[in-house]
C-alpha atoms as a PDB file:
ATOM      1  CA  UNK A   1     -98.379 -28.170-126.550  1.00  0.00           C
ATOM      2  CA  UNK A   2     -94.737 -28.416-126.892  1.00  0.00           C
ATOM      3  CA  UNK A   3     -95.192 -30.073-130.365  1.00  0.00           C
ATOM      4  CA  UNK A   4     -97.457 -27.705-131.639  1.00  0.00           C
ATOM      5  CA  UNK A   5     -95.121 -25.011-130.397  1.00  0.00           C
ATOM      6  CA  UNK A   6     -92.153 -26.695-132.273  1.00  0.00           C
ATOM      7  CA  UNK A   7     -94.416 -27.235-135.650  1.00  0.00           C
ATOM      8  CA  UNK A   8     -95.146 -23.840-135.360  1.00  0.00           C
ATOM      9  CA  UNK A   9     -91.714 -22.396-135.313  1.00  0.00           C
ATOM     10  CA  UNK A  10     -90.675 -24.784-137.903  1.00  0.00           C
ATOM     11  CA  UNK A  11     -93.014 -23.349-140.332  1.00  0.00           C
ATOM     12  CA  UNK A  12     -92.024 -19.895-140.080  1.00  0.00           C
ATOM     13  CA  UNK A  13     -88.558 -20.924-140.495  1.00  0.00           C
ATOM     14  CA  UNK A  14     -89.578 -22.596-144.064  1.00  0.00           C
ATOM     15  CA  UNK A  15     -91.285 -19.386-144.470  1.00  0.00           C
ATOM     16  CA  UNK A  16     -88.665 -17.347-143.965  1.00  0.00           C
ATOM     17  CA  UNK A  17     -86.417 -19.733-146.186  1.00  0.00           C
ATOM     18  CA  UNK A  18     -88.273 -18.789-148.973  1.00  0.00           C
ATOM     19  CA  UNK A  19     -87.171 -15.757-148.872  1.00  0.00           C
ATOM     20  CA  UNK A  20     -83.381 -13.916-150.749  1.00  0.00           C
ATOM     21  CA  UNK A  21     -80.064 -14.712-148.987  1.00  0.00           C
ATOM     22  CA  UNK A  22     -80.705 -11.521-146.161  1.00  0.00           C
ATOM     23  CA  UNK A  23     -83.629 -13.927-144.772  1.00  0.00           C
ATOM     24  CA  UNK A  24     -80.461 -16.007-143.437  1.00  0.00           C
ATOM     25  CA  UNK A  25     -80.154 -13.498-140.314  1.00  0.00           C
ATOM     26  CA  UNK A  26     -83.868 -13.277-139.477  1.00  0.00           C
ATOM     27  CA  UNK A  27     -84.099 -17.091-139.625  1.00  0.00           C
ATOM     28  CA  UNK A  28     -81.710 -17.620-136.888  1.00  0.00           C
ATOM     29  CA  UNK A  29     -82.964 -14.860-134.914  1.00  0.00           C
ATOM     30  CA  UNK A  30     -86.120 -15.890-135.318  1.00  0.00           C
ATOM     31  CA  UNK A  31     -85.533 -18.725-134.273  1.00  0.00           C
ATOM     32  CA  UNK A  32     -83.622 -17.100-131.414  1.00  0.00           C
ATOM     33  CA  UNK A  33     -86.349 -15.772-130.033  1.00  0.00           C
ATOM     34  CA  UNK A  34     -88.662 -18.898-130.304  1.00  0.00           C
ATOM     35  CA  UNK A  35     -86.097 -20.833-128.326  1.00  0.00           C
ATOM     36  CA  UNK A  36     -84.713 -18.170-125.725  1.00  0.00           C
ATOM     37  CA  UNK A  37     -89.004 -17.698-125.063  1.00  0.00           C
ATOM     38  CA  UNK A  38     -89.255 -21.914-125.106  1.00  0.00           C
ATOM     39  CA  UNK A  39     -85.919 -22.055-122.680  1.00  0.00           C
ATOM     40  CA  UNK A  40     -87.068 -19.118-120.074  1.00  0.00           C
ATOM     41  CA  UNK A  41     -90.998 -21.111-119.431  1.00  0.00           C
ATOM     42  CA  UNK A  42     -89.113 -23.972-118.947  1.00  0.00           C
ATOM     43  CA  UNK A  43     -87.001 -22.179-115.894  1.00  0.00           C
ATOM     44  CA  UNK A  44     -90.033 -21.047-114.879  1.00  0.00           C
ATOM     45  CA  UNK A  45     -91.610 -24.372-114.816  1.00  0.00           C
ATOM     46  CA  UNK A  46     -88.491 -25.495-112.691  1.00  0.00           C
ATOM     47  CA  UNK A  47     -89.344 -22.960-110.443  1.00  0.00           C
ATOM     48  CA  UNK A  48     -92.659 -23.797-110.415  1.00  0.00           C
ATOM     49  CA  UNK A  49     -91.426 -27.534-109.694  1.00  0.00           C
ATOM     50  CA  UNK A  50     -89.293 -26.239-106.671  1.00  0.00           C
ATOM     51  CA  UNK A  51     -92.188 -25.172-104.678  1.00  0.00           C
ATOM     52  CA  UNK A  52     -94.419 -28.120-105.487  1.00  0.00           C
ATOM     53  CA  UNK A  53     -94.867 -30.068-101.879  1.00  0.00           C
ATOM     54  CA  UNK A  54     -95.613 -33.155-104.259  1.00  0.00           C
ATOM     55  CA  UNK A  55     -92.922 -34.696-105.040  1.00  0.00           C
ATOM     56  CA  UNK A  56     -94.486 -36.584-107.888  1.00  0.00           C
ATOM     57  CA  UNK A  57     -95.885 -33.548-109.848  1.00  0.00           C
ATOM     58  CA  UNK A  58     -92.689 -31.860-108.925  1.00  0.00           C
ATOM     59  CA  UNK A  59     -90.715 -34.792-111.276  1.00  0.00           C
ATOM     60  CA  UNK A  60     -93.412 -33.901-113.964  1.00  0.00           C
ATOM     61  CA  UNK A  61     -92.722 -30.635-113.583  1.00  0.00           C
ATOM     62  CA  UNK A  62     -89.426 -30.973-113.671  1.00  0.00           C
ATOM     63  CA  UNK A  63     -89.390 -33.854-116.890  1.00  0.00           C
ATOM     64  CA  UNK A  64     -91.892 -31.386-118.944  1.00  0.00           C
ATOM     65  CA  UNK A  65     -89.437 -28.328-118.458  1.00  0.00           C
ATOM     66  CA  UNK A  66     -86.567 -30.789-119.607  1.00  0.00           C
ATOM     67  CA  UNK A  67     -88.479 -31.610-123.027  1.00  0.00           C
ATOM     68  CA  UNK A  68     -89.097 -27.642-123.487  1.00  0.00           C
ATOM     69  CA  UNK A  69     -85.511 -27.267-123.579  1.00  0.00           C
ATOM     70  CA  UNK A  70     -85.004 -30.151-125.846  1.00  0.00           C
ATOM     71  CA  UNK A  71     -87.389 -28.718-128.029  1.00  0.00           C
ATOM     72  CA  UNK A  72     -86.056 -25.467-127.634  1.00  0.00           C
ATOM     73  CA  UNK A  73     -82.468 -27.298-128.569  1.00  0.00           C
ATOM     74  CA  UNK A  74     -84.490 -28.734-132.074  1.00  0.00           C
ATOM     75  CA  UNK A  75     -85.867 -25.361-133.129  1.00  0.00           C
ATOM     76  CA  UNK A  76     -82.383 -24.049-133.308  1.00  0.00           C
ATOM     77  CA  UNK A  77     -80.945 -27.175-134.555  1.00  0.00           C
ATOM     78  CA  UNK A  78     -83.593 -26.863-137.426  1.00  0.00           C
ATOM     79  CA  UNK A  79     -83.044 -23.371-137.990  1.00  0.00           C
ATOM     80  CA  UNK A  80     -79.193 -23.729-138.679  1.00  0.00           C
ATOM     81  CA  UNK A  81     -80.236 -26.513-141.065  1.00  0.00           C
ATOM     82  CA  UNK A  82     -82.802 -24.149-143.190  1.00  0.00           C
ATOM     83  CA  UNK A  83     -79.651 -22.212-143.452  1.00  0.00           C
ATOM     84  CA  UNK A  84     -77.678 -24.051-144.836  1.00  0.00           C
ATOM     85  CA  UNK A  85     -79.965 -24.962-146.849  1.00  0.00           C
ATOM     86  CA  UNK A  86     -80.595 -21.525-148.258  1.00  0.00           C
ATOM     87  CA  UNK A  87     -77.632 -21.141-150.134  1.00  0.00           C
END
């Protein structure tokens, strides 16, 4: 899931990159959005880790909400490198 997620948002950004020198602002916030969205299911899958009673699909839990916001991380990472790339 979490790659597919990240593949996805990486093509719109190329999308958008395609686009005149104003496509520079919706890039980063749409990439933004992606991310802040990616970032707030994994708090929620903390959350959902905190009231696990087992402790070993609490760590999974807690390891796949770690890699959402290392993907989350990546999608903006890639977004300020479409940027730059843009000009």
């Amino acid at each position: 899931m979490k790659k597919i997620a990240f593949v996805v948002a990486a093509a719109g950004l190329m999308s958008l990159a395609a686009c005149n020198s104003p496509a520079q602002d919706a890039v980063e916030n749409n990439a933004d959005v992606v991310a802040d969205n990616m970032e707030m299911q994994a708090d929620n899958m903390d959350d959902m880790a905190d009231g696990m009673s087992n402790d070993m699909a609490a760590s999974s839990m807690e390891n796949a909400a770690d890699n959402m916001d290392a993907v989350a991380d990546n999608v903006r990472d890639n977004a300020d490198a479409v940027v730059d790339n843009m000009d």
